[in-house]
C-alpha atoms as a PDB file:
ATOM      1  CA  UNK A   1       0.000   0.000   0.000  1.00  0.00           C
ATOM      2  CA  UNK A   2       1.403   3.316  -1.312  1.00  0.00           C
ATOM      3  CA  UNK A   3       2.142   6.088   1.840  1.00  0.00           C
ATOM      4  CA  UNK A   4       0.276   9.643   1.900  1.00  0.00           C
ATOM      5  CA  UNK A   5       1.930  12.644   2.205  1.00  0.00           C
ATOM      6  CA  UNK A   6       1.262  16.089   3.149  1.00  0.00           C
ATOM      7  CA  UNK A   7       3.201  19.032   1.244  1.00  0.00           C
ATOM      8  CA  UNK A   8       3.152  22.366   2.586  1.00  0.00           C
ATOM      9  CA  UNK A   9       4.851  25.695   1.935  1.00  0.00           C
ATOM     10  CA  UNK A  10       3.609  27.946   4.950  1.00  0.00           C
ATOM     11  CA  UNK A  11       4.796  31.728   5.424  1.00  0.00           C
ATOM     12  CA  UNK A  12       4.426  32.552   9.788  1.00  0.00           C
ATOM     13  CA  UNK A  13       3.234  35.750  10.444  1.00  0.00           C
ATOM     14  CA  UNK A  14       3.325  35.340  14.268  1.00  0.00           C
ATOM     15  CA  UNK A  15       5.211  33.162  15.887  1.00  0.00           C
ATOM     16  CA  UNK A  16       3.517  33.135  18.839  1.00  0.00           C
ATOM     17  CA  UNK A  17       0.024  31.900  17.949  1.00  0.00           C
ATOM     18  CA  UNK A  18       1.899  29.171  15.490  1.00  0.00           C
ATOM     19  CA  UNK A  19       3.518  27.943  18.509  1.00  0.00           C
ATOM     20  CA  UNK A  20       0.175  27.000  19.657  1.00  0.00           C
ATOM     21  CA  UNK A  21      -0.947  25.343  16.212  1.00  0.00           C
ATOM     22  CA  UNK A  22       2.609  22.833  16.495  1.00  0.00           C
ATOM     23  CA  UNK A  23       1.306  22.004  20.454  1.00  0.00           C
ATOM     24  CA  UNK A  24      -2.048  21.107  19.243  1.00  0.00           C
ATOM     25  CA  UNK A  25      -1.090  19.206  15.926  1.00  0.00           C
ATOM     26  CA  UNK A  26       0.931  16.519  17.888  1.00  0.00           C
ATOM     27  CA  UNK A  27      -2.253  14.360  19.270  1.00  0.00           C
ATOM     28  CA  UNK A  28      -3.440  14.102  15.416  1.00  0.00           C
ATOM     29  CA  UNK A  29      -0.162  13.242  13.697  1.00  0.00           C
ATOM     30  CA  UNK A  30       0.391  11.085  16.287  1.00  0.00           C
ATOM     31  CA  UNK A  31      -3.315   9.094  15.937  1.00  0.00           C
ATOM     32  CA  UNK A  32      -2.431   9.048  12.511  1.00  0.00           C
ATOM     33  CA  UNK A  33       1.351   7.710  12.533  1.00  0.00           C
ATOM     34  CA  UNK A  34       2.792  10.450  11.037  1.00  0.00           C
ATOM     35  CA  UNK A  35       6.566  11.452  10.330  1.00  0.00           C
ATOM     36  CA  UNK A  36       8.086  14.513   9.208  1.00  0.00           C
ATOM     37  CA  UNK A  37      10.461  14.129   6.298  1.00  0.00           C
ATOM     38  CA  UNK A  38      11.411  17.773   5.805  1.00  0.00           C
ATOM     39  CA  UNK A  39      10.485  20.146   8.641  1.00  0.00           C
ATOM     40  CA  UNK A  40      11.473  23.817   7.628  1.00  0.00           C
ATOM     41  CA  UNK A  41      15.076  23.109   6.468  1.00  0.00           C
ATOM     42  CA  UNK A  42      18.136  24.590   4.305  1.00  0.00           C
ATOM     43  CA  UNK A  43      15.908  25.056   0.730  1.00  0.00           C
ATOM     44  CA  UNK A  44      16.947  26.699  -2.433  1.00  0.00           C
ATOM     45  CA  UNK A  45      13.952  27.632  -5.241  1.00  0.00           C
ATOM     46  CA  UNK A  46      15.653  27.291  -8.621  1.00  0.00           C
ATOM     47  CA  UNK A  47      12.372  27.665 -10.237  1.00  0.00           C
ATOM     48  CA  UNK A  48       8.798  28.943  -9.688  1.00  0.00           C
ATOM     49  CA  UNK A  49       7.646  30.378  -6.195  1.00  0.00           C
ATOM     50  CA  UNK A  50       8.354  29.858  -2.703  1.00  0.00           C
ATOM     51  CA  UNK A  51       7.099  30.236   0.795  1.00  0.00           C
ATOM     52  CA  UNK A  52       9.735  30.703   3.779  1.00  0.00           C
ATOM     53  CA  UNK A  53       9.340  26.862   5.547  1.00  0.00           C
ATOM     54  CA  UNK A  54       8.775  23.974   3.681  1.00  0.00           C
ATOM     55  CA  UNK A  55       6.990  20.658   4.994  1.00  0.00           C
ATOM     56  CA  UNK A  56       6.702  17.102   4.066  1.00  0.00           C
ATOM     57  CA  UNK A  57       4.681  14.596   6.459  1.00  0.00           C
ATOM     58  CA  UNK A  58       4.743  10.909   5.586  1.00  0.00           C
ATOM     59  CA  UNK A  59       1.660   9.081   6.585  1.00  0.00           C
ATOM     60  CA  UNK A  60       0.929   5.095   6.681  1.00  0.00           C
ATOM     61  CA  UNK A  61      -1.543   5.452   3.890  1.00  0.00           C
ATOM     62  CA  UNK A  62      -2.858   8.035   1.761  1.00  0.00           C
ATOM     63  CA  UNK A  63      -6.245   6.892   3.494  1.00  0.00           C
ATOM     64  CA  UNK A  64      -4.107   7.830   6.947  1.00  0.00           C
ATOM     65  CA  UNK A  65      -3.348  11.637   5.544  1.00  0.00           C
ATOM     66  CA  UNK A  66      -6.683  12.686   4.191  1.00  0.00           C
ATOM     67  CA  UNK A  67      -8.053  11.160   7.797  1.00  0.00           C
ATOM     68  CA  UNK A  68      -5.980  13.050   9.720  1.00  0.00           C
ATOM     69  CA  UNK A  69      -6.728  16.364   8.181  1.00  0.00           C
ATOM     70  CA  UNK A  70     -10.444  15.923   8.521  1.00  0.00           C
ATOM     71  CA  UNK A  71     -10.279  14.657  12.057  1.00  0.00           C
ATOM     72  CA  UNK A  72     -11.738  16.746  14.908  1.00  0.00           C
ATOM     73  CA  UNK A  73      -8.304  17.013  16.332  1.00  0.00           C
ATOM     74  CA  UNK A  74      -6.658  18.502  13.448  1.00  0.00           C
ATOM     75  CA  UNK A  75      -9.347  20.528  12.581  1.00  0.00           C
ATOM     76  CA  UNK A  76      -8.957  21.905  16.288  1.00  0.00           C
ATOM     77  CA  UNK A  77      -5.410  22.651  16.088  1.00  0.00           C
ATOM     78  CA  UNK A  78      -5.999  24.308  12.195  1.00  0.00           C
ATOM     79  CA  UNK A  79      -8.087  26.667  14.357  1.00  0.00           C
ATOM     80  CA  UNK A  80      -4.487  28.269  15.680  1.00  0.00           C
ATOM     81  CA  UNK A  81      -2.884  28.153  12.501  1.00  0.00           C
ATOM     82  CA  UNK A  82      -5.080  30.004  10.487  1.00  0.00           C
ATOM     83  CA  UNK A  83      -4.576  33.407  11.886  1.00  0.00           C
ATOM     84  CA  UNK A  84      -0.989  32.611  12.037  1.00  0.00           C
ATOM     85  CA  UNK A  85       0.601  31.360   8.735  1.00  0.00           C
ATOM     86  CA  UNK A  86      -0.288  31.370   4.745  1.00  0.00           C
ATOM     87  CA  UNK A  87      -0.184  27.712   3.727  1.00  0.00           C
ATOM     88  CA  UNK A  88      -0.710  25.623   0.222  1.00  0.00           C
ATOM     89  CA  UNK A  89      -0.968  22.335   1.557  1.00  0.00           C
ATOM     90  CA  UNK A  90      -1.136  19.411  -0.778  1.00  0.00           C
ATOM     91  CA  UNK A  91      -2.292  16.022   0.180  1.00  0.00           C
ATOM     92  CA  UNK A  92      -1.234  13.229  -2.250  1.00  0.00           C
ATOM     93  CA  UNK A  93      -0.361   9.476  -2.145  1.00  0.00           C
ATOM     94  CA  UNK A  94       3.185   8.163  -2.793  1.00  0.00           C
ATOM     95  CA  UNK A  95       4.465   6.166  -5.485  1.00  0.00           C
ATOM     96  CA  UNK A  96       5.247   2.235  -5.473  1.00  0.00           C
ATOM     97  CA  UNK A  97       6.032   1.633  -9.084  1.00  0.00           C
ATOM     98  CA  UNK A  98       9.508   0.895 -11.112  1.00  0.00           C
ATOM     99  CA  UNK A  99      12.252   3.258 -10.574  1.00  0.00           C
ATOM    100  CA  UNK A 100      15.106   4.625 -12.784  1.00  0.00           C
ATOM    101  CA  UNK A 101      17.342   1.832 -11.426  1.00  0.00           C
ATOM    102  CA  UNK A 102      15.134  -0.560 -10.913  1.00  0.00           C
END
């Protein structure tokens, strides 16, 4: 079964209140098994457009990411986020298929 991920590009406009959204998210991610691959880290944008922290959470199951999003609990902790940050979150499933070296 392919993994879901979330991407995100997020711009924080106070740090403060996003603080809050990043206590609340834990209980959801962590119902929903998930694990940050990137978590705002060293980027360059060689091409298009860019936001200031960059995000990618692995989930079980694609099934796993788009129930975690609607859940209650993230929904909740969304709440504190919204005032916060501009996001464009994409949800998507991962990829089990041949590689290049395969």
């Amino acid at each position: 079964m392919a993994k879901g991920y979330w991407i995100a590009r997020v711009d924080v406009t106070d740090a403060e209140q996003y603080k809050a959204y990043v206590a609340a998210n834990a209980e959801p991610f962590r119902k929903f098994g998930a694990h940050f691959v990137v978590r705002a880290g060293r980027f360059e944008n060689p091409e298009g457009s860019s936001r200031s922290r960059n995000i990618v959470i692995e989930f079980p199951s694609y099934q796993d990411a788009l129930d975690c999003w609607k859940s209650p609990e993230y929904q909740a902790a969304r709440g504190h986020r919204l005032p916060a940050s501009t996001i464009d979150l994409v949800i998507i499933e991962g990829y089990d298929g041949p590689q290049p070296n395969d």
